[in-house]
Protein backbone atom coordinates (compact mmCIF):
# COMPACT_ATOMS: atom_id res chain seq x y z
CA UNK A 1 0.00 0.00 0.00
CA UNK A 2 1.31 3.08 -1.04
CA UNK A 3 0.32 5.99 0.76
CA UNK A 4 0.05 9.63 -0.77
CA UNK A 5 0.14 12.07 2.16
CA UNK A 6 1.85 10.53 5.36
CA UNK A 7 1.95 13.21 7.49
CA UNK A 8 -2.06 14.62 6.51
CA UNK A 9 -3.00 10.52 7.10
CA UNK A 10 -1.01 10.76 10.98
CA UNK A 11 -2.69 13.93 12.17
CA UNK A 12 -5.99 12.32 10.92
CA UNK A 13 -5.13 9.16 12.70
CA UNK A 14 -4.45 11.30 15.96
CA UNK A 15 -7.20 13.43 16.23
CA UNK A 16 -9.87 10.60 15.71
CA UNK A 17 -8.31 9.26 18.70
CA UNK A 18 -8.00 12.17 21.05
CA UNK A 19 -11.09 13.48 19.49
CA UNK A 20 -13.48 11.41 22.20
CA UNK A 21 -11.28 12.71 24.81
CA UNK A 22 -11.69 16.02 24.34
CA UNK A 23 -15.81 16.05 24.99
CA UNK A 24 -15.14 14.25 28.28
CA UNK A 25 -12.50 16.79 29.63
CA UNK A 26 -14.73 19.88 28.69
CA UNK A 27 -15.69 20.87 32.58
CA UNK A 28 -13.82 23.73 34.52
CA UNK A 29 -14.77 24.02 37.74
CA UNK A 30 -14.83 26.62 39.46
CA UNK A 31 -11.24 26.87 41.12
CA UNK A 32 -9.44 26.43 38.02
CA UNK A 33 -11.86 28.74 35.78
CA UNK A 34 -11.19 31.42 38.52
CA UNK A 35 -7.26 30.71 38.36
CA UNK A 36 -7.11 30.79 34.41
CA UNK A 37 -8.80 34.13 35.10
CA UNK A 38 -6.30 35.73 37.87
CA UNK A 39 -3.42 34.04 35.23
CA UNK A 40 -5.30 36.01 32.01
CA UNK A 41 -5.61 39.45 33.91
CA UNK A 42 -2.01 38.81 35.52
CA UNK A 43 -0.42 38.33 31.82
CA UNK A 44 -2.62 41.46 30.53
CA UNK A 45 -1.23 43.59 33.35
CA UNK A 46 1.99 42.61 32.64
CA UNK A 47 2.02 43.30 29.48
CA UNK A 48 0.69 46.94 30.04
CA UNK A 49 3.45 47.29 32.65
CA UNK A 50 6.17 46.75 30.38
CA UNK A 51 4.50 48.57 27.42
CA UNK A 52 3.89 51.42 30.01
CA UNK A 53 7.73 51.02 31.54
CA UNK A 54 9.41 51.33 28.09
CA UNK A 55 7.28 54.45 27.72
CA UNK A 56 7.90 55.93 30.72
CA UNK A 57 11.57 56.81 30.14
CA UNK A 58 11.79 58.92 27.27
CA UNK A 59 8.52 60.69 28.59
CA UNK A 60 10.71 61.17 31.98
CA UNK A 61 13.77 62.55 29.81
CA UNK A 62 11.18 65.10 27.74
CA UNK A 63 9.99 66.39 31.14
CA UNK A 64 13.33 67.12 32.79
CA UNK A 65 14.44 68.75 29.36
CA UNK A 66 11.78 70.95 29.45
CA UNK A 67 11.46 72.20 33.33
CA UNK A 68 14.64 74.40 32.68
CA UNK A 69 13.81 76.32 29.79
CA UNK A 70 10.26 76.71 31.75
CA UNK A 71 12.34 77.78 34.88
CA UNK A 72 14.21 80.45 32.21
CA UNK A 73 11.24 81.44 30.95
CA UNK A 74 9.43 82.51 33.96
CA UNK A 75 13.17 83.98 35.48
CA UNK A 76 13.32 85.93 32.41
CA UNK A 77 9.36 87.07 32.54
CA UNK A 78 9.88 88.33 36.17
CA UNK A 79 12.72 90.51 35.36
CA UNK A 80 10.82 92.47 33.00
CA UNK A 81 8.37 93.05 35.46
């Protein structure tokens, strides 16, 4: 027997025999659905942590660039006065 497509006939093969598995392992109770939860919202903030950490910095720079020439500004607005 010659067979066309190994690899397509193996991941057929595997699936109709984990495929009755699969319907019997379908419940989540109620302490795992509440720690896949805590995990999903702990990977979210995470990732807003970092994204807000890397823009933090250059913000931070911008800031302290600016205070001085707003500190010359007003130094040179009161000595008009």
């Amino acid at each position: 027997m010659h067979m066309r497509y190994p690899v397509r006939s193996a991941l057929v093969g595997c699936l109709v025999i984990l495929a009755p598995g699969i319907a019997s392992a379908s419940y989540i109770g109620p302490g795992l659905g509440l720690g896949l939860i805590g995990t999903a919202l702990g990977v979210v903030g995470a990732i807003l942590l970092g994204i807000a950490s890397i823009l933090w910095y250059p913000v931070k720079r911008l800031v302290r660039r600016m205070r001085p020439a707003q500190a010359a500004a007003r130094s040179a607005a009161r000595g008009r006065d």
